[in-house]
PDB file of N, CA and C in Angstrom:
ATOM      1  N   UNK A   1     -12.762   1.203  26.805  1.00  0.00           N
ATOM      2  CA  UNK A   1     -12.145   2.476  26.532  1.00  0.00           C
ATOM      3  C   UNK A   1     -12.239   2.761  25.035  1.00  0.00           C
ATOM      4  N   UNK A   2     -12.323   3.788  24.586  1.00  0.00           N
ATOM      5  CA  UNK A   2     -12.488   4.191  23.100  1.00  0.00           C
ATOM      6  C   UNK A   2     -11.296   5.246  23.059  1.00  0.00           C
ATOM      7  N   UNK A   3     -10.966   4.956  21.140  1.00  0.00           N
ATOM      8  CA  UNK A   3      -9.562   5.444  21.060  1.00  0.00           C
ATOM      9  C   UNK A   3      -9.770   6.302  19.649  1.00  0.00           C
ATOM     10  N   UNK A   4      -9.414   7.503  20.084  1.00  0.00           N
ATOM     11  CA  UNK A   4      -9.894   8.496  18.316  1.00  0.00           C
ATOM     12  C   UNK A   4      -8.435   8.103  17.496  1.00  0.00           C
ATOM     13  N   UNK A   5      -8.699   7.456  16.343  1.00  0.00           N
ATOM     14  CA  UNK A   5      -7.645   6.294  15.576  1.00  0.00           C
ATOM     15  C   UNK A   5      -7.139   7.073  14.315  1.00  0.00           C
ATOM     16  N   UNK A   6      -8.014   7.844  13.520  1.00  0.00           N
ATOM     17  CA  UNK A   6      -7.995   8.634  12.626  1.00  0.00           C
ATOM     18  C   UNK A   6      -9.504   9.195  12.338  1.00  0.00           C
ATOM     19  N   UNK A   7      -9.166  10.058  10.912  1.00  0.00           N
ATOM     20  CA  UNK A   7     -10.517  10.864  10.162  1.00  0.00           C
ATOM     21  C   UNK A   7     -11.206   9.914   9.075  1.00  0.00           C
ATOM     22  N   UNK A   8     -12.354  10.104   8.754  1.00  0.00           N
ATOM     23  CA  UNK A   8     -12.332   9.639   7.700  1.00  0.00           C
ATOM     24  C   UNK A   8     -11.775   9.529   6.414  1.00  0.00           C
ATOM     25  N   UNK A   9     -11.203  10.916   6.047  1.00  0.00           N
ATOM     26  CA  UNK A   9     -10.688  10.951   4.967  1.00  0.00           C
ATOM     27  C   UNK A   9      -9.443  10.555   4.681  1.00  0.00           C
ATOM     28  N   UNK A  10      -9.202   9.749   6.017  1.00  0.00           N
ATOM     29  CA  UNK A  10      -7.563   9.058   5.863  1.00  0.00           C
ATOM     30  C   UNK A  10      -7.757   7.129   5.769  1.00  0.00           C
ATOM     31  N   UNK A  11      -9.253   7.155   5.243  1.00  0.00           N
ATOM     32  CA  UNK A  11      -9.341   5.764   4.844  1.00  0.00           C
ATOM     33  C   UNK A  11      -9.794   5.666   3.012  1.00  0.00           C
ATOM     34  N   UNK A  12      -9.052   4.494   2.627  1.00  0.00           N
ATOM     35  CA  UNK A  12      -9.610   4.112   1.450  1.00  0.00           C
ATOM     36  C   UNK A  12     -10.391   3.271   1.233  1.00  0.00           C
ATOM     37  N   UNK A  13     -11.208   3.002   0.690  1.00  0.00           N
ATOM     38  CA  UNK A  13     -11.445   1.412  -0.116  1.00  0.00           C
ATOM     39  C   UNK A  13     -10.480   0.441  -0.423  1.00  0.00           C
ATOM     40  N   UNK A  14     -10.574  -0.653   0.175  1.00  0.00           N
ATOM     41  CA  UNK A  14      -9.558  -1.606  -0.443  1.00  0.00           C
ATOM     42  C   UNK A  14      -8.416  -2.091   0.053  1.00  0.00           C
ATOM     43  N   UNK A  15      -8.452  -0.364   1.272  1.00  0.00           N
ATOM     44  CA  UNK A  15      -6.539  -0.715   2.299  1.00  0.00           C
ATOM     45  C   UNK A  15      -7.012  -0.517   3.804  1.00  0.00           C
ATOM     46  N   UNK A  16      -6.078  -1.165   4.574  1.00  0.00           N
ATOM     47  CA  UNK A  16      -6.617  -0.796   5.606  1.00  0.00           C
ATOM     48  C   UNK A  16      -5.294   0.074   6.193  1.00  0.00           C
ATOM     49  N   UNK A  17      -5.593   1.416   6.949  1.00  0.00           N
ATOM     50  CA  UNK A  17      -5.150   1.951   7.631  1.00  0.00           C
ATOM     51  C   UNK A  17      -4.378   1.377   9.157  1.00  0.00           C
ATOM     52  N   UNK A  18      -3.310   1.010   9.572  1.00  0.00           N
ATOM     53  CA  UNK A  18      -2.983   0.566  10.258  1.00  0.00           C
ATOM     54  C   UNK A  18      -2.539   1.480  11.256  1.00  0.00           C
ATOM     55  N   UNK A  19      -3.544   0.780  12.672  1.00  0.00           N
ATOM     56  CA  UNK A  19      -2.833   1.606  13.927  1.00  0.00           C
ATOM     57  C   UNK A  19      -2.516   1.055  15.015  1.00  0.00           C
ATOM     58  N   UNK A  20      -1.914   1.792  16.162  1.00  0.00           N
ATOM     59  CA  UNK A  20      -1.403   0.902  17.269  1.00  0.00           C
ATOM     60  C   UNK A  20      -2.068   1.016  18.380  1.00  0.00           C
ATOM     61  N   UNK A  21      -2.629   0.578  19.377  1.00  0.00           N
ATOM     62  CA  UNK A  21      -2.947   1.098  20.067  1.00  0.00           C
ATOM     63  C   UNK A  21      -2.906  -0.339  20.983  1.00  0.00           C
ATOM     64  N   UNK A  22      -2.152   0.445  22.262  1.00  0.00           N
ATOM     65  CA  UNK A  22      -1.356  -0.556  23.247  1.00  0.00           C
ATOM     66  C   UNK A  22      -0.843  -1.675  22.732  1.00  0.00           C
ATOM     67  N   UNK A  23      -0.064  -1.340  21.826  1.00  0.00           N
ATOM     68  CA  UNK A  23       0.600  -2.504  21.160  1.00  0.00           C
ATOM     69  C   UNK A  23      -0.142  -4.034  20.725  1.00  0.00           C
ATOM     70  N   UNK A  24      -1.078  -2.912  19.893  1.00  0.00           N
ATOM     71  CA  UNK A  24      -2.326  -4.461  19.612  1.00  0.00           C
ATOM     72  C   UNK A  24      -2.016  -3.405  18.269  1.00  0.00           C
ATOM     73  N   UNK A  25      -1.320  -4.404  16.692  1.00  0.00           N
ATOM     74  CA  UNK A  25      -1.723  -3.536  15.597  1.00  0.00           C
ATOM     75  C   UNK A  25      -3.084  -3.464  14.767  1.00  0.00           C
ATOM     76  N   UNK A  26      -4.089  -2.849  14.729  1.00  0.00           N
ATOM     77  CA  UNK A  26      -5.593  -2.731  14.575  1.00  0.00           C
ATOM     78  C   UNK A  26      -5.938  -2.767  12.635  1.00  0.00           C
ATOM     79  N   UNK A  27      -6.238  -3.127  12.087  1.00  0.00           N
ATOM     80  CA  UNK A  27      -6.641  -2.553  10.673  1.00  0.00           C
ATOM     81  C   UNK A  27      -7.715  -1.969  10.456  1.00  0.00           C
ATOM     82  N   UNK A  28      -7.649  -0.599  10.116  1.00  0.00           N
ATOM     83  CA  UNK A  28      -9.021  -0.067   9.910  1.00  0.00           C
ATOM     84  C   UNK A  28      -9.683   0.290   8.641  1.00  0.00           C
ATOM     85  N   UNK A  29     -10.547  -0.501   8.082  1.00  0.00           N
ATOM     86  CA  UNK A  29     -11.171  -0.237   6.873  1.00  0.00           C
ATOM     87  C   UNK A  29     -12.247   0.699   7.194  1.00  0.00           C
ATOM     88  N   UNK A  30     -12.573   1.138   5.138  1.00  0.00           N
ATOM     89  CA  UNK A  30     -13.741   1.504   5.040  1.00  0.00           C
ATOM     90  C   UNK A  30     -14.251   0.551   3.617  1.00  0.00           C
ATOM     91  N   UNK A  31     -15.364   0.012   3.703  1.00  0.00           N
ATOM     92  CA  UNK A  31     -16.041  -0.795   2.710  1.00  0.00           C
ATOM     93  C   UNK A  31     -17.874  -0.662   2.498  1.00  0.00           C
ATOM     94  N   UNK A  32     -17.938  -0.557   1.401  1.00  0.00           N
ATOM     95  CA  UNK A  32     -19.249  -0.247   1.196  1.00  0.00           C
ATOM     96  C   UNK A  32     -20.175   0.600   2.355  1.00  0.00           C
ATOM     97  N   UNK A  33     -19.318   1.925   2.637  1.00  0.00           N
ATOM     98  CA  UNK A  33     -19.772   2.695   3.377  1.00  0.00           C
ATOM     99  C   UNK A  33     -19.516   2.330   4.773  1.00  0.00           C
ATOM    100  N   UNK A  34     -19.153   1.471   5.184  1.00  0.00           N
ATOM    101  CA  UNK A  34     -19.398   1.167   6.377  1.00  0.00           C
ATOM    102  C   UNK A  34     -17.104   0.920   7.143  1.00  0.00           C
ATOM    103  N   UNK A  35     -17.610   1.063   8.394  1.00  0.00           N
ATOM    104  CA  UNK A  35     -16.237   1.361   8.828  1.00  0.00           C
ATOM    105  C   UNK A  35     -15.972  -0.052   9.671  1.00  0.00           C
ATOM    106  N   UNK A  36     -14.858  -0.514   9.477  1.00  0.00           N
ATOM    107  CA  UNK A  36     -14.409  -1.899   9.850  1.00  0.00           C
ATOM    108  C   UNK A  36     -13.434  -1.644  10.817  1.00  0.00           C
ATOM    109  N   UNK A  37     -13.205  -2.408  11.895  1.00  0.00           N
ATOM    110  CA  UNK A  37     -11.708  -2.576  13.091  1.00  0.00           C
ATOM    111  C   UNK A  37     -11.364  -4.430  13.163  1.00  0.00           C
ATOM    112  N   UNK A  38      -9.821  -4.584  12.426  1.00  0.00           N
ATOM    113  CA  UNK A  38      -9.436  -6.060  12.675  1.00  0.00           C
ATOM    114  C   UNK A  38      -8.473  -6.043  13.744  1.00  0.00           C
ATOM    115  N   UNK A  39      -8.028  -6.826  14.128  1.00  0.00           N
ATOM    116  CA  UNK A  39      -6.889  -6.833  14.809  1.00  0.00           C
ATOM    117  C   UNK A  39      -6.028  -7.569  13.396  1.00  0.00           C
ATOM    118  N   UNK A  40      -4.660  -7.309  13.524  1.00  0.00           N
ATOM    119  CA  UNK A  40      -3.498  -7.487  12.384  1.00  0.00           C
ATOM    120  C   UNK A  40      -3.271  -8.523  12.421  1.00  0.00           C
ATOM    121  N   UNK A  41      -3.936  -9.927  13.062  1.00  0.00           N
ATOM    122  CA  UNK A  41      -3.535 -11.140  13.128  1.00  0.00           C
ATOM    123  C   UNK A  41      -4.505 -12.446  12.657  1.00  0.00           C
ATOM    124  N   UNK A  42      -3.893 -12.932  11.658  1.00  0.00           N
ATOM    125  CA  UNK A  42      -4.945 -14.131  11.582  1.00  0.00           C
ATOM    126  C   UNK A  42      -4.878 -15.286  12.337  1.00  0.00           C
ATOM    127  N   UNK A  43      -6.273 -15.638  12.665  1.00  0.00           N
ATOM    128  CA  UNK A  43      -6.086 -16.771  14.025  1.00  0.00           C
ATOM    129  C   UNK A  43      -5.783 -18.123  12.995  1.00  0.00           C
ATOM    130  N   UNK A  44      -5.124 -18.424  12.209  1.00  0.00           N
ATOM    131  CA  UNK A  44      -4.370 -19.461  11.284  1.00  0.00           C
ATOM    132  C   UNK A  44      -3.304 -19.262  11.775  1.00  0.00           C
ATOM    133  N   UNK A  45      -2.322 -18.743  10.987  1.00  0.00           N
ATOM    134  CA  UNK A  45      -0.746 -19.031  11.164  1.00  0.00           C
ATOM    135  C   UNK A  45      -0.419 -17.532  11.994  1.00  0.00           C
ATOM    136  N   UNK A  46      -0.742 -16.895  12.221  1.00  0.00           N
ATOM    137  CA  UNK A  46      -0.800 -15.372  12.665  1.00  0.00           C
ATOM    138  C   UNK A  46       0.020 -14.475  11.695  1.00  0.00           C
ATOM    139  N   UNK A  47      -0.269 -14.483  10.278  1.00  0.00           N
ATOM    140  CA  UNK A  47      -0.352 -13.648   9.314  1.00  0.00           C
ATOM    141  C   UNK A  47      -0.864 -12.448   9.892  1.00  0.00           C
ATOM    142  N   UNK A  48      -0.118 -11.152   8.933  1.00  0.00           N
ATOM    143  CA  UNK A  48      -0.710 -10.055   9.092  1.00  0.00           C
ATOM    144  C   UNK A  48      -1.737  -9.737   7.936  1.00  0.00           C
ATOM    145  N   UNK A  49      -2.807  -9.993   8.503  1.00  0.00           N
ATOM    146  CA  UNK A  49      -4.195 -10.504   7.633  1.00  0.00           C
ATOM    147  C   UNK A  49      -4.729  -8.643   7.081  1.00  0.00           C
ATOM    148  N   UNK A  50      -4.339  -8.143   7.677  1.00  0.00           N
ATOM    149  CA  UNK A  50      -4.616  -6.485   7.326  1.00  0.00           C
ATOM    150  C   UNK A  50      -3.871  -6.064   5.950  1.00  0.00           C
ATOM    151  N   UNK A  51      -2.798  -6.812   5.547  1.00  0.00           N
ATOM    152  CA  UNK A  51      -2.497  -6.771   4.566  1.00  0.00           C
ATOM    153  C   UNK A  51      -2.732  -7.673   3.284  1.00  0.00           C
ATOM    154  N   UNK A  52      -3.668  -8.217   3.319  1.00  0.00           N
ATOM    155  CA  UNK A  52      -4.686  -9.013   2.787  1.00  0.00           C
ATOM    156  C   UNK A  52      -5.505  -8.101   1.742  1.00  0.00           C
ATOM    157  N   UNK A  53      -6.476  -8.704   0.827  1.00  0.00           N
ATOM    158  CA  UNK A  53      -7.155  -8.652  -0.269  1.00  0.00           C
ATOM    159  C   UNK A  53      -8.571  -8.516   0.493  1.00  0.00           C
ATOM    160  N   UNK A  54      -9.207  -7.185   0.084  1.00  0.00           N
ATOM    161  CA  UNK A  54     -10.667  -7.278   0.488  1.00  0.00           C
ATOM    162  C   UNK A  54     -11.835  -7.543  -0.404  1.00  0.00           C
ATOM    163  N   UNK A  55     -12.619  -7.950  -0.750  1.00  0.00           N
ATOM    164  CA  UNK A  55     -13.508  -8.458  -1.358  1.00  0.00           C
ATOM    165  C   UNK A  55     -14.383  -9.049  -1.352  1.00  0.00           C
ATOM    166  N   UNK A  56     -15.152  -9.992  -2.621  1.00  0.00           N
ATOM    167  CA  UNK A  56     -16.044 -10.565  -1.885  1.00  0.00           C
ATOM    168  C   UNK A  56     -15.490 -12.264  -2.411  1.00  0.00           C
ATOM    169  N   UNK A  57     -16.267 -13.195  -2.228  1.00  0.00           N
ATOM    170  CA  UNK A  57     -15.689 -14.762  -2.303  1.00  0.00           C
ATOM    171  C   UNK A  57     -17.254 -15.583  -2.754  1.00  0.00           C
ATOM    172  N   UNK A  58     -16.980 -16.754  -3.568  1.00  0.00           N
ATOM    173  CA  UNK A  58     -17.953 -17.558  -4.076  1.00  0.00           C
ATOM    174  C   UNK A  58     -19.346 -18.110  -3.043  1.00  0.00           C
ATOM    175  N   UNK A  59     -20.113 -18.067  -3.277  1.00  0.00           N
ATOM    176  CA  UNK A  59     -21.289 -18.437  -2.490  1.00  0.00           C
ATOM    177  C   UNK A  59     -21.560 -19.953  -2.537  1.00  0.00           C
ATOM    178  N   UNK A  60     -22.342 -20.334  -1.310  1.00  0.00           N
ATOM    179  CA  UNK A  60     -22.814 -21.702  -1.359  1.00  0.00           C
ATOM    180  C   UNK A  60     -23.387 -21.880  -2.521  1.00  0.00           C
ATOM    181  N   UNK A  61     -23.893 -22.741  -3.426  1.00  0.00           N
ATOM    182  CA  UNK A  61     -24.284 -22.898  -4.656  1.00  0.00           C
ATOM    183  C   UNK A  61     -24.849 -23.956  -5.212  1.00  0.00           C
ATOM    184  N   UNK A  62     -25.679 -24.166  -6.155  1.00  0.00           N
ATOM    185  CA  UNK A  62     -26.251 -25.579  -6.380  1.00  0.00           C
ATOM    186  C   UNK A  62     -24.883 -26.294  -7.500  1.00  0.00           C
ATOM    187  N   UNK A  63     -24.922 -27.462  -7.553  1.00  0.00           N
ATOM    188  CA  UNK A  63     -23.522 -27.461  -9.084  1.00  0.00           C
ATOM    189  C   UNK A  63     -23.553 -27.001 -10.010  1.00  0.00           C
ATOM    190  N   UNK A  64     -23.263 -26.658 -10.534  1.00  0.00           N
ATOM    191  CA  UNK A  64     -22.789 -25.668 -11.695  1.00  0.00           C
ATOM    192  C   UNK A  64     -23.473 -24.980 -11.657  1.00  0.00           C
ATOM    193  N   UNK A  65     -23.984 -24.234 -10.988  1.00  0.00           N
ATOM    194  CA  UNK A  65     -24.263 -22.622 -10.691  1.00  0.00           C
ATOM    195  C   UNK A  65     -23.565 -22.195  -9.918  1.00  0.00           C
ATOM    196  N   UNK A  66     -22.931 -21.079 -10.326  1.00  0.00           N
ATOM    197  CA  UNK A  66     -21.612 -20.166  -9.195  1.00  0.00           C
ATOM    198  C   UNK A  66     -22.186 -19.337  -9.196  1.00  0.00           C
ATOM    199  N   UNK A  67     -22.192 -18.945  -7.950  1.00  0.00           N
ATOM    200  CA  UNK A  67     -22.782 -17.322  -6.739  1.00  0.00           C
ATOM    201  C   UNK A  67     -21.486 -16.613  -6.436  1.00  0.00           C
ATOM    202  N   UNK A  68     -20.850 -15.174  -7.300  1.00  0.00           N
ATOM    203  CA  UNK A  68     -19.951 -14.502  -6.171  1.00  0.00           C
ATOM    204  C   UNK A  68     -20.774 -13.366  -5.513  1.00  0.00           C
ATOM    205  N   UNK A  69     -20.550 -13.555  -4.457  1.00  0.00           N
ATOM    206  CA  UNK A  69     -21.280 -12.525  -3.426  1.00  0.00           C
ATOM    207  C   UNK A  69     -20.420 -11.832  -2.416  1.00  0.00           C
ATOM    208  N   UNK A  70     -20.524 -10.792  -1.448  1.00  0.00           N
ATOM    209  CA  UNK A  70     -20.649 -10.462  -0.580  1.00  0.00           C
ATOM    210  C   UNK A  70     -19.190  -9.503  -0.755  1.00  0.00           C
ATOM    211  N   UNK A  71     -19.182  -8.897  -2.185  1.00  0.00           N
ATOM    212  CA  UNK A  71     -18.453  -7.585  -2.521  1.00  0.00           C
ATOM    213  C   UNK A  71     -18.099  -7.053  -1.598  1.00  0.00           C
ATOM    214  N   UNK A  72     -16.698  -6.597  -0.772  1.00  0.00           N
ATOM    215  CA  UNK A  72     -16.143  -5.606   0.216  1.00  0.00           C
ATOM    216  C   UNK A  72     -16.751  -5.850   1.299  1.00  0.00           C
ATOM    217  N   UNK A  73     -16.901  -7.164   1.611  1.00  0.00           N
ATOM    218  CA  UNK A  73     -16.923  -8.007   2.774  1.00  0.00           C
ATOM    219  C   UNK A  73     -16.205  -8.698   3.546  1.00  0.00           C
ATOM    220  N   UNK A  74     -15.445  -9.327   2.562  1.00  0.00           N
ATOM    221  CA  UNK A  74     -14.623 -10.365   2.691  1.00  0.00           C
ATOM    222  C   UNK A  74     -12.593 -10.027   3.188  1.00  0.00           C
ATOM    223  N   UNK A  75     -12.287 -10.470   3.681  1.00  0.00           N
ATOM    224  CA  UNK A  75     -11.028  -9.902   4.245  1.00  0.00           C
ATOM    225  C   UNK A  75     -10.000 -11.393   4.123  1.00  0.00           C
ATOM    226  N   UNK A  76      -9.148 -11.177   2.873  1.00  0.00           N
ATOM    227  CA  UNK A  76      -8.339 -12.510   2.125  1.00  0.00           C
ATOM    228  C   UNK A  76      -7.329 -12.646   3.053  1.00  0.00           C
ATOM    229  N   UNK A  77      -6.788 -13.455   3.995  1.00  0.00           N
ATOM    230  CA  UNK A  77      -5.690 -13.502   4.441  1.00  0.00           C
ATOM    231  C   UNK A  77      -4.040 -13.266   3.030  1.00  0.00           C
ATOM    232  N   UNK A  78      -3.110 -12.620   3.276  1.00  0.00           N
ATOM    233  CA  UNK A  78      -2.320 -12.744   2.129  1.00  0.00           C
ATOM    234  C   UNK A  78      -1.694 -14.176   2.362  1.00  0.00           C
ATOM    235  N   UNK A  79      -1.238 -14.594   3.172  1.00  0.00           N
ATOM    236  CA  UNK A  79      -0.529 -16.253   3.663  1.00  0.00           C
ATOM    237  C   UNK A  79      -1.184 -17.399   3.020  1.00  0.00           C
ATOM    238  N   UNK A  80      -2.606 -17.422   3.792  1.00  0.00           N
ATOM    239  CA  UNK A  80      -2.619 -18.983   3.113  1.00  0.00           C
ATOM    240  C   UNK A  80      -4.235 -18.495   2.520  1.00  0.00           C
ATOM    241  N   UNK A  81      -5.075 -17.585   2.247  1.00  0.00           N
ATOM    242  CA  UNK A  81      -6.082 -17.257   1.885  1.00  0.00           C
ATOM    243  C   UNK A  81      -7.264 -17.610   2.499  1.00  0.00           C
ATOM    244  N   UNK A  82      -7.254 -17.659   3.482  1.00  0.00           N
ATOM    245  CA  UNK A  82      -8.386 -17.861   4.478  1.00  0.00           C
ATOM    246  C   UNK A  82      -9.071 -16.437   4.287  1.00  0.00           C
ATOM    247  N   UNK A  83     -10.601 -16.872   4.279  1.00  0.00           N
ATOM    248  CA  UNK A  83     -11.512 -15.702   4.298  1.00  0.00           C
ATOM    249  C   UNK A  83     -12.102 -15.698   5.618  1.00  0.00           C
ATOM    250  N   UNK A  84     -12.394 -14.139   6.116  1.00  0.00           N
ATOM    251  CA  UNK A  84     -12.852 -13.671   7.011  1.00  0.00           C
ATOM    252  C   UNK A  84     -13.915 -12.780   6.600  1.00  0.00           C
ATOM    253  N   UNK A  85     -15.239 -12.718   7.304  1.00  0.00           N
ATOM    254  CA  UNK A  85     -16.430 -11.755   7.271  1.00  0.00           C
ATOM    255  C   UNK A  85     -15.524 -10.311   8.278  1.00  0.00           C
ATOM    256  N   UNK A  86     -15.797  -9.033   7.491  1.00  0.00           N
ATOM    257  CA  UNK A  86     -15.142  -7.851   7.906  1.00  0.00           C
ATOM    258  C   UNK A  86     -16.178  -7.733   9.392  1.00  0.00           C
ATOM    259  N   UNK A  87     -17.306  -8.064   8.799  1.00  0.00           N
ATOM    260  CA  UNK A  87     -18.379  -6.913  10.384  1.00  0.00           C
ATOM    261  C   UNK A  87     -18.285  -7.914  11.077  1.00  0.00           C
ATOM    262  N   UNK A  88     -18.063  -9.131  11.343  1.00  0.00           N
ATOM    263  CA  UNK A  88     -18.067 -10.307  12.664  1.00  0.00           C
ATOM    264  C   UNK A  88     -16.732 -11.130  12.810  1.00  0.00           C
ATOM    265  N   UNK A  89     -15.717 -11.012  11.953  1.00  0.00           N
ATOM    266  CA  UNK A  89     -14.263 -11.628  11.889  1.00  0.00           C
ATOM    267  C   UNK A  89     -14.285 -13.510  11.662  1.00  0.00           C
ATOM    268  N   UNK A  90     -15.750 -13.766  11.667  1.00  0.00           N
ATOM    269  CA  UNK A  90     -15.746 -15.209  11.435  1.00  0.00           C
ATOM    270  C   UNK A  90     -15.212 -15.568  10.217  1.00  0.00           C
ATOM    271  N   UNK A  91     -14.291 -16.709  10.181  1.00  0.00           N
ATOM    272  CA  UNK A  91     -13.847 -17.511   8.814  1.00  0.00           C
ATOM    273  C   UNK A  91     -15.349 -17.494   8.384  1.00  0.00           C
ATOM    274  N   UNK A  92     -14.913 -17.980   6.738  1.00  0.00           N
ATOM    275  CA  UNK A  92     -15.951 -18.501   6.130  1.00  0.00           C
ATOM    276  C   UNK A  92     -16.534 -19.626   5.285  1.00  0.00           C
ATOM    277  N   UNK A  93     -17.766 -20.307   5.885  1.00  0.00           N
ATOM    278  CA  UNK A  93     -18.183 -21.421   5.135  1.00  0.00           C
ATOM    279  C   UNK A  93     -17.577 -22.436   6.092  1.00  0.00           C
ATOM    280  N   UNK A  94     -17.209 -22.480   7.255  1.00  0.00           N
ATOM    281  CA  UNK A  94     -17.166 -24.079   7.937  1.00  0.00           C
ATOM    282  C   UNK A  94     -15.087 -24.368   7.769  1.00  0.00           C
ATOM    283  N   UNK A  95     -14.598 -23.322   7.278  1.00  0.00           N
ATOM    284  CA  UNK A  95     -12.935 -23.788   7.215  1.00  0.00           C
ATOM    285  C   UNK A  95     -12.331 -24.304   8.973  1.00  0.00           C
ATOM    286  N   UNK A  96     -13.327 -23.100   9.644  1.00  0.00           N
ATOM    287  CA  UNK A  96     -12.688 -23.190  11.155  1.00  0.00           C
ATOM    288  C   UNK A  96     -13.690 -22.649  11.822  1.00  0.00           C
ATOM    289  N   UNK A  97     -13.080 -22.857  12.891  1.00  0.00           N
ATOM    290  CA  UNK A  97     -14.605 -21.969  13.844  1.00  0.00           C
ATOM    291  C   UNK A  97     -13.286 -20.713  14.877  1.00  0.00           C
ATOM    292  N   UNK A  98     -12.188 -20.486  14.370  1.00  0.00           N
ATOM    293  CA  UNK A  98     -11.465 -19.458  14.408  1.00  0.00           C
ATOM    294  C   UNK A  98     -11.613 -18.133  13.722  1.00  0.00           C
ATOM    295  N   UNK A  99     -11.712 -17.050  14.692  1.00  0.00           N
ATOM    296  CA  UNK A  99     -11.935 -15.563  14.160  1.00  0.00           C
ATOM    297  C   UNK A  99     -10.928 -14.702  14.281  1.00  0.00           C
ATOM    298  N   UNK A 100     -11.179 -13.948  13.664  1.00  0.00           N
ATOM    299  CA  UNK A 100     -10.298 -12.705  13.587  1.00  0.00           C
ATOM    300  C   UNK A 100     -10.939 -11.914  14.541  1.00  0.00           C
ATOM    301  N   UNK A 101      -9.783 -11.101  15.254  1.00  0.00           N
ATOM    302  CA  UNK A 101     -10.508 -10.120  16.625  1.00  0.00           C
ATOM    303  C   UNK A 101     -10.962  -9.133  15.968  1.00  0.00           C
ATOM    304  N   UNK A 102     -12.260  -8.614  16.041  1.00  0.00           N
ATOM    305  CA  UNK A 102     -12.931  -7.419  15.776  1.00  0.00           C
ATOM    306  C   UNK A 102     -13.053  -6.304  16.749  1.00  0.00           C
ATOM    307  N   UNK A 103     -13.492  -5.161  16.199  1.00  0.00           N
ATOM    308  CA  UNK A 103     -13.625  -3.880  17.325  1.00  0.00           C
ATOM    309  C   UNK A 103     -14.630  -3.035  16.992  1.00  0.00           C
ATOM    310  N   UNK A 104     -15.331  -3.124  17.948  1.00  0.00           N
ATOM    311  CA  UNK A 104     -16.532  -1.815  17.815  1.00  0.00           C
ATOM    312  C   UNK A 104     -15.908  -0.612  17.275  1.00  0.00           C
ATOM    313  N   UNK A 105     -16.784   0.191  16.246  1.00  0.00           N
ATOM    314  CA  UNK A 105     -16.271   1.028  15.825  1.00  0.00           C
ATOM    315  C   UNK A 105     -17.454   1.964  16.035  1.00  0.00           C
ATOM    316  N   UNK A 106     -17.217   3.866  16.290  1.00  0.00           N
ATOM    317  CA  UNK A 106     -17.843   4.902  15.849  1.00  0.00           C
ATOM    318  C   UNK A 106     -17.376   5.905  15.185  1.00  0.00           C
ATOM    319  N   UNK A 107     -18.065   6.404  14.605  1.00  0.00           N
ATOM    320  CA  UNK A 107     -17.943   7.471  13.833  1.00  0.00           C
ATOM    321  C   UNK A 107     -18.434   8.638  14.333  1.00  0.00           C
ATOM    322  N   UNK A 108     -18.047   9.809  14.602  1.00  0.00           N
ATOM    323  CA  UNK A 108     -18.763  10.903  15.138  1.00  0.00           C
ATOM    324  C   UNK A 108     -18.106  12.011  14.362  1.00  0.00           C
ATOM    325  N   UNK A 109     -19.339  12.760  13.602  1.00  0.00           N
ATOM    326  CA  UNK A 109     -18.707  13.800  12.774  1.00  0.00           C
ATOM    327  C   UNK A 109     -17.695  13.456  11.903  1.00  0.00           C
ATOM    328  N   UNK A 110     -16.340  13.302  11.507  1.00  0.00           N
ATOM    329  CA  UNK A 110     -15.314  13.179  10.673  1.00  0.00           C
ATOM    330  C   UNK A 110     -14.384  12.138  11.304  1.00  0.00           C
ATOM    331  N   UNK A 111     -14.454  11.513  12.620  1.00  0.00           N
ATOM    332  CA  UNK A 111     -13.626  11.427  13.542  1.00  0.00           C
ATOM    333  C   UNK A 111     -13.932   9.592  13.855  1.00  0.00           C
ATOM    334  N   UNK A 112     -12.972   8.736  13.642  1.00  0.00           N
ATOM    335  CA  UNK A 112     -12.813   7.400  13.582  1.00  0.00           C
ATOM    336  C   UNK A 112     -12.428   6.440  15.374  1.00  0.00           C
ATOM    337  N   UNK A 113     -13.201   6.345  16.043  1.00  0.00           N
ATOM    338  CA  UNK A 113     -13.115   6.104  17.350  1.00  0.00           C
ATOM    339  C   UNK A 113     -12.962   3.905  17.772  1.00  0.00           C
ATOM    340  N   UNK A 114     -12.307   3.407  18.077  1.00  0.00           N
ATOM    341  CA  UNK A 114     -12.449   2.168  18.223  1.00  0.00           C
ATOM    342  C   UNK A 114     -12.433   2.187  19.520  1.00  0.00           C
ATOM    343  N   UNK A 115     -13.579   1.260  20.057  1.00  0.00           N
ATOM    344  CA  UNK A 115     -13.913   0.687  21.262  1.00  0.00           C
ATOM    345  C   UNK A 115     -12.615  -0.619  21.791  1.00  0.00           C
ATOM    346  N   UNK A 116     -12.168  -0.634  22.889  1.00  0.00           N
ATOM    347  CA  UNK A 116     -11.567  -1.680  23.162  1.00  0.00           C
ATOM    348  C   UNK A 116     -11.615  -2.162  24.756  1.00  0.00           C
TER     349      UNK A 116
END
């Protein structure tokens, strides 16, 4: 079933828009153009991970060379800082093989639709 959630112009960079739908609370970003759906729970302690830090986080690396990569990707838990990939909800780098629930998202015209 698909659910019209909001517009675009009621998303920022950086926050996620929070909605309800059947009592599942959803976070909906926008990041480097592209439109994100979390579910509000981190599969760690079940933090509300939507209220979290988006960004990007250090790369695999040789020693003493540091890689930060993957700018407005990254989705910081606020609790214990577990990182999550925004477009697939996988932790990152091997912490867990626990995800964050994701949601198909469309866009049509102005109009913010999540698949569920």
């Amino acid at each position: 079933m698909e659910y019209l959630v909001c517009t675009m112009d009621q998303l920022t960079n950086g926050k996620a828009l929070l909605v309800d739908i059947n009592e599942i609370t959803i976070g909906v970003f926008f990041e480097n153009g592209h439109v994100y759906a979390i579910r509000n729970q981190c599969p760690h302690k079940l933090a509300p991970i939507c209220k979290g830090v988006v960004g990007g986080t250090m790369l695999p690396s040789d020693p003493c060379d540091f890689k930060f990569g993957m700018e407005g990707e990254v989705l910081k838990c606020p609790w214990h800082g577990w990182e999550f990939d925004l477009k697939t909800g996988e932790s990152l780098f091997g912490i867990s093989k626990r995800k964050v629930k994701t949601y198909p998202v469309e866009v049509i015209e102005n109009d913010v639709y999540i698949k569920m």
